[in-house]
PDB file of N, CA and C in Angstrom:
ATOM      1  N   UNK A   1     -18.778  14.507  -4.896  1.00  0.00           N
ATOM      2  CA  UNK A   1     -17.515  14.475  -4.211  1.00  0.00           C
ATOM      3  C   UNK A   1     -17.788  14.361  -2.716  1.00  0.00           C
ATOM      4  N   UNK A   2     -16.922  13.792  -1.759  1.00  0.00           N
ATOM      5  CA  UNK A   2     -17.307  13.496  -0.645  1.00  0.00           C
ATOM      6  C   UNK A   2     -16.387  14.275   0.067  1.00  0.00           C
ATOM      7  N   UNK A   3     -16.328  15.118   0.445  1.00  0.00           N
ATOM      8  CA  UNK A   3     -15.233  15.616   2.029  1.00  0.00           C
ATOM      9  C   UNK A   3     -15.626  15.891   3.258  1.00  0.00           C
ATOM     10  N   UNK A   4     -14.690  16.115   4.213  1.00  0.00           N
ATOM     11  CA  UNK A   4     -15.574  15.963   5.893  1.00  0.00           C
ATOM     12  C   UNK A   4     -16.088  16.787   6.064  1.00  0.00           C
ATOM     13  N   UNK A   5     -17.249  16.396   7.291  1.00  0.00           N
ATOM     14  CA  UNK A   5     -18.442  17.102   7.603  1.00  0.00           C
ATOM     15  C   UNK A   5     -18.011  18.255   8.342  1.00  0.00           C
ATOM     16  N   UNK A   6     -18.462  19.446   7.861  1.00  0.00           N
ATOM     17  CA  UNK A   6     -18.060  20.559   8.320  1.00  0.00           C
ATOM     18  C   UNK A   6     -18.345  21.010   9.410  1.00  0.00           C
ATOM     19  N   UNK A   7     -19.600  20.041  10.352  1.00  0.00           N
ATOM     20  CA  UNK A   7     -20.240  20.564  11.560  1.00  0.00           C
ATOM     21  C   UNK A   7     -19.121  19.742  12.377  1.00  0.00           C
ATOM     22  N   UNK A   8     -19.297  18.368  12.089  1.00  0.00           N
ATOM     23  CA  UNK A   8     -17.913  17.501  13.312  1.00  0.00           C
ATOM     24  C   UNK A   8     -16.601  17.473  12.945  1.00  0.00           C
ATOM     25  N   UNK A   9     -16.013  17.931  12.205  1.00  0.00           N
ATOM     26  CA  UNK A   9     -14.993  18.209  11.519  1.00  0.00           C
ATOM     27  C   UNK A   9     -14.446  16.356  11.319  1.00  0.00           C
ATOM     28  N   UNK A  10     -15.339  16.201  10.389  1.00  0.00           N
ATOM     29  CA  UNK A  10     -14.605  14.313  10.678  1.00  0.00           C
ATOM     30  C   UNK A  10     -14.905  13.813  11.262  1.00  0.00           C
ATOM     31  N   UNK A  11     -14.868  13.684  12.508  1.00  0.00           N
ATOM     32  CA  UNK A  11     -14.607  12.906  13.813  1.00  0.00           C
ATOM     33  C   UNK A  11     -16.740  11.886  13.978  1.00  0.00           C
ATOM     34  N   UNK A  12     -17.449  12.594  13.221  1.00  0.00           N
ATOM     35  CA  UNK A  12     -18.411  11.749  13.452  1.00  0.00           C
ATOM     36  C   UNK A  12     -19.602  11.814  14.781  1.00  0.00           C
ATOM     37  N   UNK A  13     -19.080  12.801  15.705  1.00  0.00           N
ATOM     38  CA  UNK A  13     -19.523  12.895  17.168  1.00  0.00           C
ATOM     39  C   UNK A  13     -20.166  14.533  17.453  1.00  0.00           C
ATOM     40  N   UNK A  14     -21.009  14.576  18.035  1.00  0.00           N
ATOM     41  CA  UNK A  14     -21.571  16.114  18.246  1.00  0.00           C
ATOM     42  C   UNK A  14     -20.948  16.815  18.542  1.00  0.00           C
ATOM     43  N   UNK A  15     -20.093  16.814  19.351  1.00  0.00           N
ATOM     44  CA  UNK A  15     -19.080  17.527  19.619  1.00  0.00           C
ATOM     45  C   UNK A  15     -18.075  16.725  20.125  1.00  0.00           C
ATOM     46  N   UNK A  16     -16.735  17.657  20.312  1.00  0.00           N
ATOM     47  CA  UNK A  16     -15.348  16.839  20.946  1.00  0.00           C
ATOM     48  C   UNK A  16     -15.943  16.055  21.824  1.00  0.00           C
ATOM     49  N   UNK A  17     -16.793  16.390  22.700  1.00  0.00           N
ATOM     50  CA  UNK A  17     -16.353  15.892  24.777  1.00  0.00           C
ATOM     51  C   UNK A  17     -17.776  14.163  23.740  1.00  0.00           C
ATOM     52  N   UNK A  18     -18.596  14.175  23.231  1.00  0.00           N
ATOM     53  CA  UNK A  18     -18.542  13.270  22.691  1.00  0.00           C
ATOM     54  C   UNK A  18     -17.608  11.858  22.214  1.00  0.00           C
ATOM     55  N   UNK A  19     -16.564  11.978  22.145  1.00  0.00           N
ATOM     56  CA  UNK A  19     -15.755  11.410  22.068  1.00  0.00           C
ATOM     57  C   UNK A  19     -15.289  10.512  22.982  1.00  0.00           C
ATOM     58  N   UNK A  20     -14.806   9.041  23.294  1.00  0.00           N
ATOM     59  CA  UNK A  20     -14.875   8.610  24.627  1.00  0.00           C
ATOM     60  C   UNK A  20     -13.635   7.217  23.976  1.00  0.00           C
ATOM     61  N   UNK A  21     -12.633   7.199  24.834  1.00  0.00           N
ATOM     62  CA  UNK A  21     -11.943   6.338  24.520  1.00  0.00           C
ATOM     63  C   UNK A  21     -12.525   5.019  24.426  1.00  0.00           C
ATOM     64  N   UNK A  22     -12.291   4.142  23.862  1.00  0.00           N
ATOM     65  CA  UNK A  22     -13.029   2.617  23.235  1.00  0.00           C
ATOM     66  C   UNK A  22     -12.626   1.995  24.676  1.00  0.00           C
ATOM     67  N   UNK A  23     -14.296   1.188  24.983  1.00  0.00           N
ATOM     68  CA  UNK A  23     -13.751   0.077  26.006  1.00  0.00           C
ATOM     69  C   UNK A  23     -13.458  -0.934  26.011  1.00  0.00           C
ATOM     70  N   UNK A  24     -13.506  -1.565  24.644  1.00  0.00           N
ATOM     71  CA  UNK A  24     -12.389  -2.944  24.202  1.00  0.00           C
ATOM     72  C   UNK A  24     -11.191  -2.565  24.150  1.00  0.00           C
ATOM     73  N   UNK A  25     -10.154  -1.715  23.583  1.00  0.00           N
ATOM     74  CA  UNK A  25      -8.791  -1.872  23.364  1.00  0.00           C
ATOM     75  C   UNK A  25      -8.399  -0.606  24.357  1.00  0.00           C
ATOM     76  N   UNK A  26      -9.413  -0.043  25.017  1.00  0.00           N
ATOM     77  CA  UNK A  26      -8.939   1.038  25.696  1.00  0.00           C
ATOM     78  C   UNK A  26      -7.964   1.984  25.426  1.00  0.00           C
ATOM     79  N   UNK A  27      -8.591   2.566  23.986  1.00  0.00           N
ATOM     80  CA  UNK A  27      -7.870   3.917  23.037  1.00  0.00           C
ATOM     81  C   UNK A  27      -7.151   3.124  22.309  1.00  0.00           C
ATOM     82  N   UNK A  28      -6.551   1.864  22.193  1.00  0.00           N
ATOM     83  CA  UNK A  28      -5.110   1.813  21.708  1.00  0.00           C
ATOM     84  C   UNK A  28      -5.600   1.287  20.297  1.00  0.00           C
ATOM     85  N   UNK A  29      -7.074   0.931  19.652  1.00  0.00           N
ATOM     86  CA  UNK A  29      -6.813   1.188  18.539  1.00  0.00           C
ATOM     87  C   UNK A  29      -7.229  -0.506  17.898  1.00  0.00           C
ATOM     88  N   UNK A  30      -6.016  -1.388  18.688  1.00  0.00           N
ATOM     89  CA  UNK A  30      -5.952  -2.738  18.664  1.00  0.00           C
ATOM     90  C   UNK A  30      -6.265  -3.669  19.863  1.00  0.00           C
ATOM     91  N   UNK A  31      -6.426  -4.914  19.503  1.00  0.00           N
ATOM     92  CA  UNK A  31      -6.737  -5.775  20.730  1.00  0.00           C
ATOM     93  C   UNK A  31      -5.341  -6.967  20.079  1.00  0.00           C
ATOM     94  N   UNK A  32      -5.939  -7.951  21.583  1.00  0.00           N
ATOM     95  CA  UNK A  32      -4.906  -8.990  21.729  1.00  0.00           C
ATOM     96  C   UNK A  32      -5.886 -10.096  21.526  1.00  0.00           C
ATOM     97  N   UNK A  33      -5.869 -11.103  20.558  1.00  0.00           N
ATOM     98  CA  UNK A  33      -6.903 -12.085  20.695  1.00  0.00           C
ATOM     99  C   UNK A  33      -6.092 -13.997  21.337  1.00  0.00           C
ATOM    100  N   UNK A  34      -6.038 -14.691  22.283  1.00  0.00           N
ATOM    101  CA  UNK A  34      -5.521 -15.875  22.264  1.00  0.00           C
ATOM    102  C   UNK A  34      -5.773 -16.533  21.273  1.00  0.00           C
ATOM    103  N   UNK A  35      -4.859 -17.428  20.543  1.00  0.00           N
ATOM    104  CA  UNK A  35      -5.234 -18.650  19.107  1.00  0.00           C
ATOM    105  C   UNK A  35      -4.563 -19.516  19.282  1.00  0.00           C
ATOM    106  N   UNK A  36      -4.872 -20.492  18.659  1.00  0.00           N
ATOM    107  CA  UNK A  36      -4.250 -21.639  18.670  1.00  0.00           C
ATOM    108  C   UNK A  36      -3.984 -22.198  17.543  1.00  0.00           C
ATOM    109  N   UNK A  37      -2.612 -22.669  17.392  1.00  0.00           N
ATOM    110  CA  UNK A  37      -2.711 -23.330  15.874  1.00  0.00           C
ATOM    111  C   UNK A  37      -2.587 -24.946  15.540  1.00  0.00           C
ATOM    112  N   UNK A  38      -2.594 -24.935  14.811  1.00  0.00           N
ATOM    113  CA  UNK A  38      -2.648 -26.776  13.949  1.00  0.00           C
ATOM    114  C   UNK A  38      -2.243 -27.485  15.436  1.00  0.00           C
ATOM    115  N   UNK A  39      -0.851 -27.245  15.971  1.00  0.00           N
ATOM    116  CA  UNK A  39      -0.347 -28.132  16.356  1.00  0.00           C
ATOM    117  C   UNK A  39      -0.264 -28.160  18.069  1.00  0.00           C
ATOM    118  N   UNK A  40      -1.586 -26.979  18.355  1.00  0.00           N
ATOM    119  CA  UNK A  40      -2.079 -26.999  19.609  1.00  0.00           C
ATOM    120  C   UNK A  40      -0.970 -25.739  20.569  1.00  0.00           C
ATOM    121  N   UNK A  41      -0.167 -25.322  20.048  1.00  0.00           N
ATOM    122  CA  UNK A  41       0.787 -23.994  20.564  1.00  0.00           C
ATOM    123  C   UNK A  41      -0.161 -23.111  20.314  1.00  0.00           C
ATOM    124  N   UNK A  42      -0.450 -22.136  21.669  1.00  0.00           N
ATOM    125  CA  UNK A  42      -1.047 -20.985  21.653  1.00  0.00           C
ATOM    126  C   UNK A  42      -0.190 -19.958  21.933  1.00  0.00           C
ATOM    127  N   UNK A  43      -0.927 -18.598  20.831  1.00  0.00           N
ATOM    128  CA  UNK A  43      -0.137 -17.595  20.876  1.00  0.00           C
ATOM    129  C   UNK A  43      -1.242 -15.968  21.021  1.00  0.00           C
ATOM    130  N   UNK A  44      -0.781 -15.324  20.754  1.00  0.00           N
ATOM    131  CA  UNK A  44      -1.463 -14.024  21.169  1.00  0.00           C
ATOM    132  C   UNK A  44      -0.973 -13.473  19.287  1.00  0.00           C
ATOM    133  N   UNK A  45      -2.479 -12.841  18.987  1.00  0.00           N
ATOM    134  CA  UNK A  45      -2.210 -12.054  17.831  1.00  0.00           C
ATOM    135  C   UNK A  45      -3.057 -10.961  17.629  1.00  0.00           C
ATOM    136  N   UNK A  46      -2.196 -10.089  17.110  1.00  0.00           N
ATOM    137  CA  UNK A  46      -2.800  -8.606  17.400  1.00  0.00           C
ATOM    138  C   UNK A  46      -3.669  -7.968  16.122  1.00  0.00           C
ATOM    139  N   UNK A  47      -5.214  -7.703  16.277  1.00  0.00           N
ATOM    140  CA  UNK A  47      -5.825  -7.228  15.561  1.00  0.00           C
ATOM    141  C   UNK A  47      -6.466  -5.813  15.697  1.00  0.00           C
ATOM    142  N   UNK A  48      -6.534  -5.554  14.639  1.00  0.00           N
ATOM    143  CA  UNK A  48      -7.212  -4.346  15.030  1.00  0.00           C
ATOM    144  C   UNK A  48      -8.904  -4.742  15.413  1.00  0.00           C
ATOM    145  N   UNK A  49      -9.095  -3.406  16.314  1.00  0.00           N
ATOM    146  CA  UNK A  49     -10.229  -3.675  17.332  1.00  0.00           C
ATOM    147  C   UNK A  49     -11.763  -3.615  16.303  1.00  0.00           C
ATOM    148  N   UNK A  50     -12.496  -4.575  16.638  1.00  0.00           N
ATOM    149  CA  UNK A  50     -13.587  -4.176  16.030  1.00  0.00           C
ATOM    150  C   UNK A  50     -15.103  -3.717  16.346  1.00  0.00           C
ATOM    151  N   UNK A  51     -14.388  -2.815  17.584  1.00  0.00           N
ATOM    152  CA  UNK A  51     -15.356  -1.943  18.322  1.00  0.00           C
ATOM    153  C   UNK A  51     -15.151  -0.410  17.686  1.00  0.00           C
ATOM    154  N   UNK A  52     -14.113  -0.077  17.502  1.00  0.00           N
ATOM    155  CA  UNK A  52     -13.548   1.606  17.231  1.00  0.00           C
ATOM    156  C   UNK A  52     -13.045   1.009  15.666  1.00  0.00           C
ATOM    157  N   UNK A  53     -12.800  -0.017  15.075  1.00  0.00           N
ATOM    158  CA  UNK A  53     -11.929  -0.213  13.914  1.00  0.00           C
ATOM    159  C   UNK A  53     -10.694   0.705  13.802  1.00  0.00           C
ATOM    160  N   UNK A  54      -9.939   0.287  14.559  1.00  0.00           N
ATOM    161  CA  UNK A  54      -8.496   1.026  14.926  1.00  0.00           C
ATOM    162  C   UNK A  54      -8.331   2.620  15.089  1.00  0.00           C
ATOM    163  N   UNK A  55      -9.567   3.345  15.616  1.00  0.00           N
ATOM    164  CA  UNK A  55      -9.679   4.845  15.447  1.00  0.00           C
ATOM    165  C   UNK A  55      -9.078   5.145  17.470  1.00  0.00           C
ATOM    166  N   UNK A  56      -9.546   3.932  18.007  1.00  0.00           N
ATOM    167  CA  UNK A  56      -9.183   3.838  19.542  1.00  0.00           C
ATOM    168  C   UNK A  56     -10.366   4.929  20.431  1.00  0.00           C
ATOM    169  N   UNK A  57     -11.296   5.238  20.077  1.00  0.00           N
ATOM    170  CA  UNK A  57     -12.408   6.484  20.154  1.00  0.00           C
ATOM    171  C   UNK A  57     -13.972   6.129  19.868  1.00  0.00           C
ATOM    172  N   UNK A  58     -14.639   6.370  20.323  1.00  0.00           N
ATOM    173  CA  UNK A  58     -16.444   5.482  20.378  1.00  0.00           C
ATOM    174  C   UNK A  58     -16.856   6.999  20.373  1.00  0.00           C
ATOM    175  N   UNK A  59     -17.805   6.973  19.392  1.00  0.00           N
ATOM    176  CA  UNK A  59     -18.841   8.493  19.595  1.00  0.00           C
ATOM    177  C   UNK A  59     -20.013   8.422  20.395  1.00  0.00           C
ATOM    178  N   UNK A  60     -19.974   8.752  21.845  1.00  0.00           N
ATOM    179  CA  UNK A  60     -21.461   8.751  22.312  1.00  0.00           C
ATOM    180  C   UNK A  60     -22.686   9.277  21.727  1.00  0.00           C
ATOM    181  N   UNK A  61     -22.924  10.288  21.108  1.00  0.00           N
ATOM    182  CA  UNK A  61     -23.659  11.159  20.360  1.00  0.00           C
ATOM    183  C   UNK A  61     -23.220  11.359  18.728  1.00  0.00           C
ATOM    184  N   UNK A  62     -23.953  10.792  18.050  1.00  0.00           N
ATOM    185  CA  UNK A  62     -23.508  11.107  16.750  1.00  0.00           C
ATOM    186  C   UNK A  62     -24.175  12.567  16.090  1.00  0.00           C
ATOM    187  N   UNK A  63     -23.249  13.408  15.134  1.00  0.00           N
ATOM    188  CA  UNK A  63     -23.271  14.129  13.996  1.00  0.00           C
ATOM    189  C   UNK A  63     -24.504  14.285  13.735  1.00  0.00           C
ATOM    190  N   UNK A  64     -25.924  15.472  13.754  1.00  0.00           N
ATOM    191  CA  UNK A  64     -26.529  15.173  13.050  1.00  0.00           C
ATOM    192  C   UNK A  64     -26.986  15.550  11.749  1.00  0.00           C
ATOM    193  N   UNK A  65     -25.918  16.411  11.237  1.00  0.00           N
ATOM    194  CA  UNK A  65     -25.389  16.951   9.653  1.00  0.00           C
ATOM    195  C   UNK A  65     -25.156  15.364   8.933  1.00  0.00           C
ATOM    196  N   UNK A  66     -23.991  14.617   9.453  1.00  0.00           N
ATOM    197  CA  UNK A  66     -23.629  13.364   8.449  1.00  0.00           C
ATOM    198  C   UNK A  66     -23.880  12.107   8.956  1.00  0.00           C
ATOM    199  N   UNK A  67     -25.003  11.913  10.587  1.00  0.00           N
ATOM    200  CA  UNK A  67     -25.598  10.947  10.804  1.00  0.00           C
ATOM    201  C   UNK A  67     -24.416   9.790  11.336  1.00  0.00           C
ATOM    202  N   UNK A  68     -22.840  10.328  11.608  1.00  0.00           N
ATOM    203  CA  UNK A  68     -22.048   9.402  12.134  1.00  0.00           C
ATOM    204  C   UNK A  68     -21.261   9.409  11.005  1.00  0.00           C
ATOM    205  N   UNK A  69     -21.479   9.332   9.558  1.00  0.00           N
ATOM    206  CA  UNK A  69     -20.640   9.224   8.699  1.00  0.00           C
ATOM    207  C   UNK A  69     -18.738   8.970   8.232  1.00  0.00           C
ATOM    208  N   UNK A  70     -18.524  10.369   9.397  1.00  0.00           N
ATOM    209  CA  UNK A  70     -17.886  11.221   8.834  1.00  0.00           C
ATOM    210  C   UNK A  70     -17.782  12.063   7.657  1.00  0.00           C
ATOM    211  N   UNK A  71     -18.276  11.950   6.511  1.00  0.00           N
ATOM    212  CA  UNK A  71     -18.231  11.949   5.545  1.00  0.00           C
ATOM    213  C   UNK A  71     -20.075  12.606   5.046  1.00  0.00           C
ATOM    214  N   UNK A  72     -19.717  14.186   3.566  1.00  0.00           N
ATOM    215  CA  UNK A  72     -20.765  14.171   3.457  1.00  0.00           C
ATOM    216  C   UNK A  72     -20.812  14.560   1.962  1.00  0.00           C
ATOM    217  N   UNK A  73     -21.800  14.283   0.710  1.00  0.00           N
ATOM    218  CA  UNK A  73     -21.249  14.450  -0.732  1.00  0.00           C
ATOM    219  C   UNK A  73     -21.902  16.073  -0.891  1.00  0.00           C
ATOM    220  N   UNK A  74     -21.382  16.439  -1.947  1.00  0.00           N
ATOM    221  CA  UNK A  74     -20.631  17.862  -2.074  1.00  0.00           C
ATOM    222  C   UNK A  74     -20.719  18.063  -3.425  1.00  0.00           C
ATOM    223  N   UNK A  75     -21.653  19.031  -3.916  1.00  0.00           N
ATOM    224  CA  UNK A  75     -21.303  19.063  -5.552  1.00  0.00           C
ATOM    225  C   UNK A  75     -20.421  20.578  -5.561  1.00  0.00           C
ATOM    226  N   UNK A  76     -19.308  20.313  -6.544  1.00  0.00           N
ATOM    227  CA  UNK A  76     -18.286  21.508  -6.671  1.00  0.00           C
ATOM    228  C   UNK A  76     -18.594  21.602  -7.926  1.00  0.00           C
ATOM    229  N   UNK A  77     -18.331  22.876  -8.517  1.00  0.00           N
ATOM    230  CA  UNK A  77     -18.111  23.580  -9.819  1.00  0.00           C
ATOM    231  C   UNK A  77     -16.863  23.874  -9.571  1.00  0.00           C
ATOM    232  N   UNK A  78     -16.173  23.705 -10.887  1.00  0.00           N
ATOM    233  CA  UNK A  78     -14.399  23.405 -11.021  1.00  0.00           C
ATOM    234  C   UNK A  78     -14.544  24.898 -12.359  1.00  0.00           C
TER     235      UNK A  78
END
C-alpha cells in the first residue's frame, strides 16, 4: 500500500522553507504557450507547466525517507 511520506508530509522536500515557487509559471501551476493553427491565426493556449506539473512549487532539497517521491509503500495488517 502506498501513503505519504511521513517525514515530508507529501510535499517531497526536506523541509517546508525547501519549497520554492516554480520559475516557469511562477506558482501558478500553468503556462501560456503561442500556436499556430492550419490556417496561420495565432493563439495562446494554456497548459499545464512542465516544470512543477501543475503543483506551482520546485523542491530545492529532496526527502531523504522517499527520495522526492512523495509517496512511500507500507505493509498494513487489516
Amino acid at each position: 500500500m502506498k501513503e505519504a511520506c511521513p517525514v515530508c508530509l507529501g510535499t517531497g522536500a526536506k523541509s517546508p522553507k525547501d519549497l520554492k515557487p516554480c520559475s516557469q509559471c511562477a506558482g501558478k501551476g500553468y503556462s501560456l504557450r503561442d500556436e499556430q493553427n492550419y490556417y496561420g491565426q495565432r493563439f495562446q493556449a494554456e497548459t499545464i507547466c512542465p516544470v512543477c506539473r501543475g503543483g506551482g512549487k520546485t523542491v530545492t532539497k529532496i526527502c531523504s525517507k522517499c527520495n522526492g517521491h512523495k509517496l512511500i509503500s507500507t505493509l498494513k495488517t487489516i
